[in-house]
C-alpha atoms as a PDB file:
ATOM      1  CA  UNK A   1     -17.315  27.862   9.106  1.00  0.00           C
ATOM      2  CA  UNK A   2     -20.833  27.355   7.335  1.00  0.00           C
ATOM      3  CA  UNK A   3     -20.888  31.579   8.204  1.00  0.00           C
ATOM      4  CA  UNK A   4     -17.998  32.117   6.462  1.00  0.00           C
ATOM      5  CA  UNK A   5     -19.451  30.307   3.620  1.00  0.00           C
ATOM      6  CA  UNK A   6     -22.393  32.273   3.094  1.00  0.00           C
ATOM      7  CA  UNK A   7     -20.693  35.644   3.526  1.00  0.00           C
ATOM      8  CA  UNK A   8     -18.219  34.752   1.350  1.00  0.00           C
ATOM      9  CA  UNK A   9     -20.824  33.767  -1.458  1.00  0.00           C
ATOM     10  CA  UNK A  10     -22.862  36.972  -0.798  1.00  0.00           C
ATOM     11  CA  UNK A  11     -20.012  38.930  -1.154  1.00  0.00           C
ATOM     12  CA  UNK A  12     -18.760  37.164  -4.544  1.00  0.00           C
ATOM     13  CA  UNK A  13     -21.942  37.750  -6.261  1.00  0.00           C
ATOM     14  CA  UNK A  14     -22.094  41.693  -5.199  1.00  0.00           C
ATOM     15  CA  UNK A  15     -18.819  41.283  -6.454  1.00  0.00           C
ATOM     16  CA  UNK A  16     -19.341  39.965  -9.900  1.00  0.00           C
ATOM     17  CA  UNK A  17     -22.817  42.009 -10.085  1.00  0.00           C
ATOM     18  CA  UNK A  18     -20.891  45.309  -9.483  1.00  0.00           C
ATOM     19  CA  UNK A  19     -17.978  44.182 -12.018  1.00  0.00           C
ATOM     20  CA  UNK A  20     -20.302  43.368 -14.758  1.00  0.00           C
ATOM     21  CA  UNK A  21     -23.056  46.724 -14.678  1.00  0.00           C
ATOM     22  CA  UNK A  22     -19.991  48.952 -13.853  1.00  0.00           C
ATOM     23  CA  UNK A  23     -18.025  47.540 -17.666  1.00  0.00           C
ATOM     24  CA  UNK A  24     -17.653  50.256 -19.808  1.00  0.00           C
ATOM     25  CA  UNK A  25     -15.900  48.011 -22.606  1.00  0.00           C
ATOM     26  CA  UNK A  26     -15.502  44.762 -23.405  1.00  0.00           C
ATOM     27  CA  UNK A  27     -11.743  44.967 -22.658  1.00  0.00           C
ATOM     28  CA  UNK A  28     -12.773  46.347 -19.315  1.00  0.00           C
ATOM     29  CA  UNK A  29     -14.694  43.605 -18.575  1.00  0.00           C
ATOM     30  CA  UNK A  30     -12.564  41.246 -19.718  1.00  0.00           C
ATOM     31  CA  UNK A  31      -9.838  42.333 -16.676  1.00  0.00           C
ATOM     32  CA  UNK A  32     -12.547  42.781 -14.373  1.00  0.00           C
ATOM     33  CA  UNK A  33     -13.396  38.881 -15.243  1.00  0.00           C
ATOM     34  CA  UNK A  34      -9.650  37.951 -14.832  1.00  0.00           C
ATOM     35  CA  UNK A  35      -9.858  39.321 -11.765  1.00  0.00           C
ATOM     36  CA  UNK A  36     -12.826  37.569 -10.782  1.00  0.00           C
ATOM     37  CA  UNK A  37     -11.248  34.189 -11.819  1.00  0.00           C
ATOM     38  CA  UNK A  38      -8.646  34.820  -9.641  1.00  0.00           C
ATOM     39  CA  UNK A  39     -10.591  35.689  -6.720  1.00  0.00           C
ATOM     40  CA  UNK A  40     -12.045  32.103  -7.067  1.00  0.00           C
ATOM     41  CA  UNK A  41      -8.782  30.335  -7.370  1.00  0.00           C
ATOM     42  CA  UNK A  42      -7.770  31.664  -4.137  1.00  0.00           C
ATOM     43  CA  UNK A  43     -10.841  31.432  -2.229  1.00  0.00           C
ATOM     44  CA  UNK A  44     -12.125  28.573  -3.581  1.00  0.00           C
ATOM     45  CA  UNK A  45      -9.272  26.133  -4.558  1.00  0.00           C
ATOM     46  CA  UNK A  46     -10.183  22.829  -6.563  1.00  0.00           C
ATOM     47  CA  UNK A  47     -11.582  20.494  -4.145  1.00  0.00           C
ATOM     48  CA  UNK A  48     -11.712  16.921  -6.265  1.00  0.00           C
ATOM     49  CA  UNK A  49     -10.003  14.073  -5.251  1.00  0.00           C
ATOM     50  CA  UNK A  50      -7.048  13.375  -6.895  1.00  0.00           C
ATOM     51  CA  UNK A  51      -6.451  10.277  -5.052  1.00  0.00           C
ATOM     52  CA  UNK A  52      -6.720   6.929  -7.512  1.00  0.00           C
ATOM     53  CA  UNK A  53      -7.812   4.706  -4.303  1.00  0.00           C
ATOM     54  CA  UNK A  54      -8.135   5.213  -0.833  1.00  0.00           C
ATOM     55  CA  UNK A  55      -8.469   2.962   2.480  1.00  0.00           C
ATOM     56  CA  UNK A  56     -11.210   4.559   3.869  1.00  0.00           C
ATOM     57  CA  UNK A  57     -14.242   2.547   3.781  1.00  0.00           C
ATOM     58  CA  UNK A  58     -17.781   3.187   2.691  1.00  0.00           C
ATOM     59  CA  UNK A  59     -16.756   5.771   0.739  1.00  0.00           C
ATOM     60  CA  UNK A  60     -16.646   6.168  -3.383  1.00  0.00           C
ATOM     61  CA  UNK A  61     -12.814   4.850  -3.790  1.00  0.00           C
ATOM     62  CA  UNK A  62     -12.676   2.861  -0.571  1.00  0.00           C
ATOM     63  CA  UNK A  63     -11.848  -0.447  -0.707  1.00  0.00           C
ATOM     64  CA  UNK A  64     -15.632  -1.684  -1.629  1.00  0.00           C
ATOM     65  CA  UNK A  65     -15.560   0.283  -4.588  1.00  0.00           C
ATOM     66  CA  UNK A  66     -12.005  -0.473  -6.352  1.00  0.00           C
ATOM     67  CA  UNK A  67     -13.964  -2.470  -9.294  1.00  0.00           C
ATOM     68  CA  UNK A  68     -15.937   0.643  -9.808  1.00  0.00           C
ATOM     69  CA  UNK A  69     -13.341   3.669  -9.639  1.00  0.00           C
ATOM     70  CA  UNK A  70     -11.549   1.728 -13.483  1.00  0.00           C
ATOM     71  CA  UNK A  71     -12.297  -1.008 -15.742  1.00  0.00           C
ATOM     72  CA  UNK A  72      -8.649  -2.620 -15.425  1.00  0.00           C
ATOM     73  CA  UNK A  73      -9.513  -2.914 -11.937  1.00  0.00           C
ATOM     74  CA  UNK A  74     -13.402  -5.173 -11.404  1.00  0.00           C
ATOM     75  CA  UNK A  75     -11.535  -8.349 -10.247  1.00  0.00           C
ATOM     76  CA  UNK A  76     -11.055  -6.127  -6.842  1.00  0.00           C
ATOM     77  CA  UNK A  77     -14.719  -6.884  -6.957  1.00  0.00           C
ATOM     78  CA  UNK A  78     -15.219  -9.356  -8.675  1.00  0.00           C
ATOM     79  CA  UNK A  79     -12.341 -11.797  -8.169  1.00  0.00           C
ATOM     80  CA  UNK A  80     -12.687 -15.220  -6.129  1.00  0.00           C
ATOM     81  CA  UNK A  81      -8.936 -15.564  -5.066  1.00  0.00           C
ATOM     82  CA  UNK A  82      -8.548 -11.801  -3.537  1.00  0.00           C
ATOM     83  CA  UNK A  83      -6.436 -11.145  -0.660  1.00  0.00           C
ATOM     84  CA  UNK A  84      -5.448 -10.322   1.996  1.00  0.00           C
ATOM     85  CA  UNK A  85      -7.639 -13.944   4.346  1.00  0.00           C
ATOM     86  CA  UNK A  86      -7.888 -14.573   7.564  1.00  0.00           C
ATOM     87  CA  UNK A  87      -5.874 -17.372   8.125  1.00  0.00           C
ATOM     88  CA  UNK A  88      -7.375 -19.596  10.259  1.00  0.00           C
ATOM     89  CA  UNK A  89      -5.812 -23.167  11.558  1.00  0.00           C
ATOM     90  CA  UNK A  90      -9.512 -25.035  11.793  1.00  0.00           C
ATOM     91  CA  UNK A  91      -9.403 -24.460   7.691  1.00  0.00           C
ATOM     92  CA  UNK A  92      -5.707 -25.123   6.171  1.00  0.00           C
ATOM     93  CA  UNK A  93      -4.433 -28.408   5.288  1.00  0.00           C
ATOM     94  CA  UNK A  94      -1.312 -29.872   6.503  1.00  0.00           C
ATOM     95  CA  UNK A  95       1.566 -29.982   3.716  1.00  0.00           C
ATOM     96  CA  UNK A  96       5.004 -31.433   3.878  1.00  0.00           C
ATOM     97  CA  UNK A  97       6.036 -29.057   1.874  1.00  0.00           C
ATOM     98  CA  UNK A  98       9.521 -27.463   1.195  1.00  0.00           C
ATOM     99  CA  UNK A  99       9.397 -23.920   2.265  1.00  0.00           C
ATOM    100  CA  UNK A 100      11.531 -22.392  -0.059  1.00  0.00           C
ATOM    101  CA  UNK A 101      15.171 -22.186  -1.157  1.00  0.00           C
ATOM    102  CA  UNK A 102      16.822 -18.435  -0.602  1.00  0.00           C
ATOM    103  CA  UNK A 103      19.278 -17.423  -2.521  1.00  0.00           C
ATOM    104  CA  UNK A 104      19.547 -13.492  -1.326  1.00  0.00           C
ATOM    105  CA  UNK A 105      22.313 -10.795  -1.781  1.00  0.00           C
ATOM    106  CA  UNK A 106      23.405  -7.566  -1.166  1.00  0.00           C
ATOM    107  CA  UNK A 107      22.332  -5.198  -4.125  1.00  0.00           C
ATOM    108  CA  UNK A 108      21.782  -1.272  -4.868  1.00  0.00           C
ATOM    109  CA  UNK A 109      18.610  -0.062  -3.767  1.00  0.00           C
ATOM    110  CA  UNK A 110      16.323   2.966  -3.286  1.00  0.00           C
ATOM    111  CA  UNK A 111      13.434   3.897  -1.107  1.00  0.00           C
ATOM    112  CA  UNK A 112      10.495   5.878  -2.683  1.00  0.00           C
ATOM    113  CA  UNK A 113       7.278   6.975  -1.671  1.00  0.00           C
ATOM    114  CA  UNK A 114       3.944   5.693  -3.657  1.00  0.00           C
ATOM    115  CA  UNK A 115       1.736   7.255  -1.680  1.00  0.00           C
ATOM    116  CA  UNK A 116      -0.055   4.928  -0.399  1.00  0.00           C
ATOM    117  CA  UNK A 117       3.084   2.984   1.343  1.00  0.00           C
ATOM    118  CA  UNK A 118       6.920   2.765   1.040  1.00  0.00           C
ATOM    119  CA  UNK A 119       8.697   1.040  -1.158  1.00  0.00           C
ATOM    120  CA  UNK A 120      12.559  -0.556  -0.956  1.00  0.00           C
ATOM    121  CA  UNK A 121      13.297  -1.582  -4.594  1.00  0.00           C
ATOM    122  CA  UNK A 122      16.706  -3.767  -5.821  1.00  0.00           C
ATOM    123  CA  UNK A 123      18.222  -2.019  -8.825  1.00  0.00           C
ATOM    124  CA  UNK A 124      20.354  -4.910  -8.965  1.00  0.00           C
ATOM    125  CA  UNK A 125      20.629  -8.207  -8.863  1.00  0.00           C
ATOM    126  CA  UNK A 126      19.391  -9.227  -5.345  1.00  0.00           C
ATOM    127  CA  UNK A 127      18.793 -12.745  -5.722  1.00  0.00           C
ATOM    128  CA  UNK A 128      15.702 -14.919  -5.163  1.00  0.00           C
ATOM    129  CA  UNK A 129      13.799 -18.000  -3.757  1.00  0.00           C
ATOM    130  CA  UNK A 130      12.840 -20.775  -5.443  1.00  0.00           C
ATOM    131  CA  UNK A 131       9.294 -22.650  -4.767  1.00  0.00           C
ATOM    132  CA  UNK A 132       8.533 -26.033  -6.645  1.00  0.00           C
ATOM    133  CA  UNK A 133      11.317 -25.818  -8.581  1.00  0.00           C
ATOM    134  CA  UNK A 134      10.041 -22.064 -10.002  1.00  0.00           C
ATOM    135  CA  UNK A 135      12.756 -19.603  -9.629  1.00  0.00           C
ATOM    136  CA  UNK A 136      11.492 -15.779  -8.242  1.00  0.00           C
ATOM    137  CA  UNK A 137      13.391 -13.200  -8.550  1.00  0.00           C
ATOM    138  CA  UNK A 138      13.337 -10.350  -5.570  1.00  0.00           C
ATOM    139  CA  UNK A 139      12.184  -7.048  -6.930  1.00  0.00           C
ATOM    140  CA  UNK A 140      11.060  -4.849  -3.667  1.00  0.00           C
ATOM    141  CA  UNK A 141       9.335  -5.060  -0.365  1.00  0.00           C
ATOM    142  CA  UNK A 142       7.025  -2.549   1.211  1.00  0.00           C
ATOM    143  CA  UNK A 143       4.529  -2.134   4.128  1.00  0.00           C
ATOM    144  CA  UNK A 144       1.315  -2.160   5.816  1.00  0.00           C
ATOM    145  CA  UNK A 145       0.455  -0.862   8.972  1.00  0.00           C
ATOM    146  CA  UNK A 146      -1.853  -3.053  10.509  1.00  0.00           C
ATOM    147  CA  UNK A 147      -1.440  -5.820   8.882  1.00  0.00           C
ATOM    148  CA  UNK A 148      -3.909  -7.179   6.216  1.00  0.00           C
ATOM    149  CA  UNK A 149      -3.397 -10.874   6.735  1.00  0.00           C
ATOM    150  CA  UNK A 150      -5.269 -12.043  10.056  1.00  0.00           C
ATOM    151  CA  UNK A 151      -4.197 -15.345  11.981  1.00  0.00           C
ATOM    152  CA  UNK A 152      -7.427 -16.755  13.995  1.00  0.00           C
ATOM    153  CA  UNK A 153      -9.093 -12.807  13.576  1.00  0.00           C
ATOM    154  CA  UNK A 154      -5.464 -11.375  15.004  1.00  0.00           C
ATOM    155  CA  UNK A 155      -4.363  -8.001  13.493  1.00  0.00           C
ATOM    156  CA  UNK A 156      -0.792  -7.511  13.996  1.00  0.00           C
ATOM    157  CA  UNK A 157       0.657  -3.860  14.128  1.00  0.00           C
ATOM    158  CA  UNK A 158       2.633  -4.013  10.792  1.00  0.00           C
ATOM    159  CA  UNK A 159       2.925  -6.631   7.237  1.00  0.00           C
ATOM    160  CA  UNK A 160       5.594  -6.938   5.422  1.00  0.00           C
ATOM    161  CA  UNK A 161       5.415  -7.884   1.983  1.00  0.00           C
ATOM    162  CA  UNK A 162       8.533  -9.094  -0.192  1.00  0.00           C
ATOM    163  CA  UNK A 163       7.693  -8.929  -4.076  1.00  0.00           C
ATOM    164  CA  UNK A 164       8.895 -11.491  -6.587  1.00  0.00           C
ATOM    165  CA  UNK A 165       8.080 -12.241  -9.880  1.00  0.00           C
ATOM    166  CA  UNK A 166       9.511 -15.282 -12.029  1.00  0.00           C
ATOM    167  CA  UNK A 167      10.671 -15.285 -15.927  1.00  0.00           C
ATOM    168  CA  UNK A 168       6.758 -16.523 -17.104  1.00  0.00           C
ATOM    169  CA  UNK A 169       5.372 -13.260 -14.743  1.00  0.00           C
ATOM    170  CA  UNK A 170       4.004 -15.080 -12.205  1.00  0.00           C
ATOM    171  CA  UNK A 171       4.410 -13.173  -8.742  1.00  0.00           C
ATOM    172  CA  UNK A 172       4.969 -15.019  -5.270  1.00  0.00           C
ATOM    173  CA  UNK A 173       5.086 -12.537  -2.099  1.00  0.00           C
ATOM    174  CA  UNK A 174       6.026 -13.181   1.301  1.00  0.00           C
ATOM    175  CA  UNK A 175       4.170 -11.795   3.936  1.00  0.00           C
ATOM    176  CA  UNK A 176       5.752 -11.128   7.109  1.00  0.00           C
ATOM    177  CA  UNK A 177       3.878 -10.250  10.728  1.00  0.00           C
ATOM    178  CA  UNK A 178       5.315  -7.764  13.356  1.00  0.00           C
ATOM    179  CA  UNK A 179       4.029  -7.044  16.712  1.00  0.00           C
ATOM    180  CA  UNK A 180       4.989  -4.031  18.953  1.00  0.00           C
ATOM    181  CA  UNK A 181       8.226  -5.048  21.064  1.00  0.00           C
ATOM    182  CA  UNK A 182      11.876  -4.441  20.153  1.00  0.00           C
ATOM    183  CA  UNK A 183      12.946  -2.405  17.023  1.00  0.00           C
ATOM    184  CA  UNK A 184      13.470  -4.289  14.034  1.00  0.00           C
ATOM    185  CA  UNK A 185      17.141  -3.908  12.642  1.00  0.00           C
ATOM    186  CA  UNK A 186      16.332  -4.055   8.788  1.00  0.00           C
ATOM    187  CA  UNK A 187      14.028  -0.914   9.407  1.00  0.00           C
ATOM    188  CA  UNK A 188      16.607   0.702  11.889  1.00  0.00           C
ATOM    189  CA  UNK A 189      19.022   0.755   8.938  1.00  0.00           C
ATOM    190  CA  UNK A 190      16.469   2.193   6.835  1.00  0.00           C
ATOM    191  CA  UNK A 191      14.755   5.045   9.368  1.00  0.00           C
ATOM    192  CA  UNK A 192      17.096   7.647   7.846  1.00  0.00           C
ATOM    193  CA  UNK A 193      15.358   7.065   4.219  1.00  0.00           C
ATOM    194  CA  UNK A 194      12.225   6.157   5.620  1.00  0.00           C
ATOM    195  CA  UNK A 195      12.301   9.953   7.174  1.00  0.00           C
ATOM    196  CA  UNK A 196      13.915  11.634   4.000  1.00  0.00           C
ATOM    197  CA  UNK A 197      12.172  10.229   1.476  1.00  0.00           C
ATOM    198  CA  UNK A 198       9.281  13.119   1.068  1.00  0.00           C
ATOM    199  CA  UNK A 199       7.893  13.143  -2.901  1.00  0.00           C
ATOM    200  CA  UNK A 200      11.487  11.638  -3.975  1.00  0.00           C
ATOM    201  CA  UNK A 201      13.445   8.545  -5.215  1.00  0.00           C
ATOM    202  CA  UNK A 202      15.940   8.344  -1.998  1.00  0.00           C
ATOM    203  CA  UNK A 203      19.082   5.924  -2.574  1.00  0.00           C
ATOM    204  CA  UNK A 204      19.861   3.852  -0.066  1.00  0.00           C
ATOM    205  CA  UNK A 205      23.614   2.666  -1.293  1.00  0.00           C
ATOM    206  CA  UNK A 206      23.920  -1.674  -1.007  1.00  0.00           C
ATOM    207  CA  UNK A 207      20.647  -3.157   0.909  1.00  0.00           C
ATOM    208  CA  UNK A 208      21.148  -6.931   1.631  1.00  0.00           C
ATOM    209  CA  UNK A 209      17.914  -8.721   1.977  1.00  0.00           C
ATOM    210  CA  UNK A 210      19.063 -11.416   4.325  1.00  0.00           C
ATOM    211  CA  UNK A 211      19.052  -9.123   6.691  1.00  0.00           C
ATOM    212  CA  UNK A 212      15.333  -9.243   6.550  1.00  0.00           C
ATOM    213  CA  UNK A 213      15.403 -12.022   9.073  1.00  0.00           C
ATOM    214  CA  UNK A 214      12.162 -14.011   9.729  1.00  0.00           C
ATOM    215  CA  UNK A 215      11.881 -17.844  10.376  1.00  0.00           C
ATOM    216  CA  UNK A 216      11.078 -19.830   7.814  1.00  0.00           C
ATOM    217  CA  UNK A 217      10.250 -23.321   9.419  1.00  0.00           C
ATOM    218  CA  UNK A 218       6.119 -22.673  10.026  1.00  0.00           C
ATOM    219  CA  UNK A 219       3.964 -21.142   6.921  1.00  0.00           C
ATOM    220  CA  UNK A 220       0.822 -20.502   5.451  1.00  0.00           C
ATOM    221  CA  UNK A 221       0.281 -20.947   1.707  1.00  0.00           C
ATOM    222  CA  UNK A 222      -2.119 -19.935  -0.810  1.00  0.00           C
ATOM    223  CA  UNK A 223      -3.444 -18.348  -3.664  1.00  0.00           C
ATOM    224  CA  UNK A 224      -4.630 -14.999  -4.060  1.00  0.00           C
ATOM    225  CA  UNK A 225      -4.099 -11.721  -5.237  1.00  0.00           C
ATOM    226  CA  UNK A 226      -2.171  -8.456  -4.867  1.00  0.00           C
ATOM    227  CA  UNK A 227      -3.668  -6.424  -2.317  1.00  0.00           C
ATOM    228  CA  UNK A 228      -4.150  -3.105  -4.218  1.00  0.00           C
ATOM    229  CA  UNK A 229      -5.483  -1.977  -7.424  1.00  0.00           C
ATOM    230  CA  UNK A 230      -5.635  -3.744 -10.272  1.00  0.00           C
ATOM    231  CA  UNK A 231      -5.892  -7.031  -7.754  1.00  0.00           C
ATOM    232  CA  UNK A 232      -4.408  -9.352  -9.964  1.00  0.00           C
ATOM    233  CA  UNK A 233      -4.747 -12.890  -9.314  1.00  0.00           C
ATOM    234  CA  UNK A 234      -2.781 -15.848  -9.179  1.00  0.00           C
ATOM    235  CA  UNK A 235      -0.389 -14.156  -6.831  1.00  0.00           C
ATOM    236  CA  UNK A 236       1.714 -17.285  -4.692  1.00  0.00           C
ATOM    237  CA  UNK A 237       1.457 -16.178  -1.347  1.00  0.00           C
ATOM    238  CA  UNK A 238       3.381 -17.286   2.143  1.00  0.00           C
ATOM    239  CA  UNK A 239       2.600 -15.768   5.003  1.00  0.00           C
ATOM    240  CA  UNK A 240       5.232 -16.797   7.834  1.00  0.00           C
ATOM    241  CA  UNK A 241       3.370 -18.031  10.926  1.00  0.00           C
ATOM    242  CA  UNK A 242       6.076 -16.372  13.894  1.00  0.00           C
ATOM    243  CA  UNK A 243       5.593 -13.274  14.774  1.00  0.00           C
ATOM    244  CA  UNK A 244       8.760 -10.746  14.992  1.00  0.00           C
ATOM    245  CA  UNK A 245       8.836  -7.007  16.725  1.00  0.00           C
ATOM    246  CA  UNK A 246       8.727  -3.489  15.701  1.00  0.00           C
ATOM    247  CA  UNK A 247       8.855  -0.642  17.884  1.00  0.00           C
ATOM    248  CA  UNK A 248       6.614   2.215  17.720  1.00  0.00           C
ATOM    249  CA  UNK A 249       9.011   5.038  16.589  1.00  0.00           C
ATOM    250  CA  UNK A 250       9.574   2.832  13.600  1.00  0.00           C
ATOM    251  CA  UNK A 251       5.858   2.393  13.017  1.00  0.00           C
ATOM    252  CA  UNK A 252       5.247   6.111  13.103  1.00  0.00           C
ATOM    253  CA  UNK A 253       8.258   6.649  10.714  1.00  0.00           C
ATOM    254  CA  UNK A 254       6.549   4.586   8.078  1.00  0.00           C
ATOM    255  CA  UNK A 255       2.882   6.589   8.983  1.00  0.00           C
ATOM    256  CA  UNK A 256       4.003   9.933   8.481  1.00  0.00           C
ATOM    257  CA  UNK A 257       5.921   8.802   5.520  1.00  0.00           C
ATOM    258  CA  UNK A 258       3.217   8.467   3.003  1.00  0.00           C
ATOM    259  CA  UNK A 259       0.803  10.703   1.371  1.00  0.00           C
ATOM    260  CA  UNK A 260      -1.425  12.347   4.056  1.00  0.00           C
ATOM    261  CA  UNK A 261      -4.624   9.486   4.520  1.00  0.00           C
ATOM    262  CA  UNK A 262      -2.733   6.488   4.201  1.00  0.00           C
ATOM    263  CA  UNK A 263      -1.480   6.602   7.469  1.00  0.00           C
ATOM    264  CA  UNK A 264      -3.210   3.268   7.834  1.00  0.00           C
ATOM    265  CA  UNK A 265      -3.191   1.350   4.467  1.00  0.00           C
ATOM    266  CA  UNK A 266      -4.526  -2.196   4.833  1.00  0.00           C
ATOM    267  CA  UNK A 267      -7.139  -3.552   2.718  1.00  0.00           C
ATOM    268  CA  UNK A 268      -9.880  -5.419   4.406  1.00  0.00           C
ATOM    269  CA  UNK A 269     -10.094  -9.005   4.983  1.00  0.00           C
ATOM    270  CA  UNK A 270     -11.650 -10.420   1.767  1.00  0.00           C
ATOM    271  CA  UNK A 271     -13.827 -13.888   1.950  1.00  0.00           C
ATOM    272  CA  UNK A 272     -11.456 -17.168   1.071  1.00  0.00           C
ATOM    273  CA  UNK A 273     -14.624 -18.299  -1.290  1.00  0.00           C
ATOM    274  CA  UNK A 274     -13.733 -21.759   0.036  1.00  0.00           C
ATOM    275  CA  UNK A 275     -10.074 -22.010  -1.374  1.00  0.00           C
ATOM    276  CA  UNK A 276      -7.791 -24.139  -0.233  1.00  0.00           C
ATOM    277  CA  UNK A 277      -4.719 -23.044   2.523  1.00  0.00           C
ATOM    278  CA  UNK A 278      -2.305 -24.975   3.348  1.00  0.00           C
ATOM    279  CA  UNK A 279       0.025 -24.691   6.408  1.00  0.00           C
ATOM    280  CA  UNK A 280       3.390 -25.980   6.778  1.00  0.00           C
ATOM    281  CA  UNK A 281       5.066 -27.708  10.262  1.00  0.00           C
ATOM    282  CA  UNK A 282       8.075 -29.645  10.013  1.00  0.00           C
ATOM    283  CA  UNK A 283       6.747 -30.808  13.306  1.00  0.00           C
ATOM    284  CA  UNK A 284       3.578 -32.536  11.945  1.00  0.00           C
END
C-alpha cells in the first residue's frame, strides 16, 4: 500500500508539472486545473472524521476526550455524577423503597438509526412510571451492546435503557441487563425493523411497552448522568438487578445495525466519586 502511495504522488506531481509548463492560455490552464482537481477527488477522497464521538478509546473523540471534542459537552469530563458505575453490593445502602408504579400502553412507534445505537421512540402516548410521587413519561428505549453498567465487575452482553423525562425535565432511565440464552420476545417483534432500518425513520405500527418484561422486585438506584454526549447530570437511574436473555442473532441484528464503528457502543465505567447507591430487596 505505502508503494502505491508514493507512485501515486510521483505521478501527480509529473502530472501537474506537465499541465502547468505545457498551458498555452490561461483558459487552458484553467481546464487542465479542473482536471487536476478532479483527479484528486477520486484518488484522494476527504479523509476527516465526520464522526461527533466515537467508542474507541485513547483516541481524539474516544470516550476520554468527550469534554474536549465541544464546549456543551466538559461535564463528560468534568462531571462527578457520570455514568454508567460499577455497581457493587459491598457499597449500596439498603432502601425500603417503592420501586416504581407502571402505568404502560400500547402506542405508535418508529425505529431509527442514530448511529451510534437504535432507537424505538413512542409517537404517542405510551404511558409512564411514577417514582416518589414524580410522574415520567416514556419517550424511547435503545441499546448497548455490552452493557455499560457492571454488577461486582460483570459485563453483561447487552443494556437496555428506557428513557423518561417528567413535566420539570428531569430524566429517570431504566437500565435493563441481558445475558446470552433464549431470544428475547420484545426484540423478536422488532428484528424486522431492527434489519430494515438502514439511514431511515422505519415505523413500526402500535409497540406496547409492557411487553418489555423485566422484574421489578430487586434494584439499584442512583444518580448520574446520560451516558453519551452532552452527559447531563441529574439523570434518576434504576438498574434492575435480574438478569434476562438475548440470543446472539438478535445481538448481531442490533451490531450491524448502526453506523459502521459502533458495533460495540458502551461507554466506560466512570468512578462513583463516592456517591451514594442504594439497592432495593423486598426481602431485606
Amino acid at each position: 500500500m505505502e508503494g502505491f502511495v508514493f507512485y501515486y504522488l510521483v505521478f501527480f506531481q509529473f502530472l501537474v508539472l506537465s499541465l502547468l509548463f505545457h498551458s498555452t492560455n490561461f483558459l487552458s490552464f484553467v481546464s487542465k486545473f479542473r482536471l487536476i482537481y478532479v483527479f484528486v477527488s477520486v484518488f484522494n477522497p476527504k479523509t476527516d472524521d465526520e464522526t461527533p464521538f466515537t467508542y474507541e478509546q485513547k483516541t481524539e473523540k474516544g470516550p476520554e476526550g468527550w469534554g474536549n471534542i465541544n464546549p456543551e459537552w466538559k461535564v463528560c469530563n468534568t462531571g462527578r455524577f457520570q455514568s454508567p458505575i460499577d455497581l457493587t453490593n459491598e457499597r449500596v445502602s439498603l432502601i425500603h423503597d417503592q420501586a416504581w408504579h407502571r402505568q404502560y400502553q400500547p402506542a405508535p412507534a418508529v425505529i431509527t438509526n442514530r448511529g451510534h445505537d437504535i432507537m424505538v421512540s413512542w409517537k404517542g402516548d405510551a404511558g409512564k412510571i411514577t417514582i416518589r410521587q414524580t410522574d415520567f413519561k416514556l419517550v424511547q428505549c435503545h441499546w448497548h451492546s455490552p452493557s455499560e453498567h457492571t454488577v461486582n465487575g460483570t459485563r453483561y452482553d447487552l443494556e437496555l435503557h428506557m428513557v423518561h423525562t417528567s413535566a420539570r425535565g428531569r430524566t429517570a432511565v431504566i437500565g435493563v441487563l441481558y445475558k446470552l440464552g433464549e431470544p428475547n420476545e420484545f426484540l423478536t417483534k422488532l428484528l424486522n425493523g431492527i434489519k430494515a432500518v438502514g439511514n431511515k425513520e422505519v415505523d413500526l405500527g402500535v409497540i406496547d411497552p409492557r411487553e418489555i418484561r423485566f422484574q421489578t422486585r430487586k434494584f439499584y438506584r442512583y444518580i448520574g448522568s446520560l451516558t453519551v454526549p452532552p452527559c447531563t447530570e441529574g439523570v434518576l437511574w434504576t438498574v434492575v438487578k435480574r438478569v434476562n436473555t438475548i440470543s446472539m442473532e438478535q445481538i448481531t441484528a442490533l451490531r450491524e445495525a448502526v453506523d459502521d464503528g459502533f458495533e460495540t457502543n458502551s461507554r466506560p465505567v466512570q468512578d462513583s466519586k463516592g456517591r451514594s447507591v442504594w439497592f432495593y430487596d423486598p426481602n431485606v
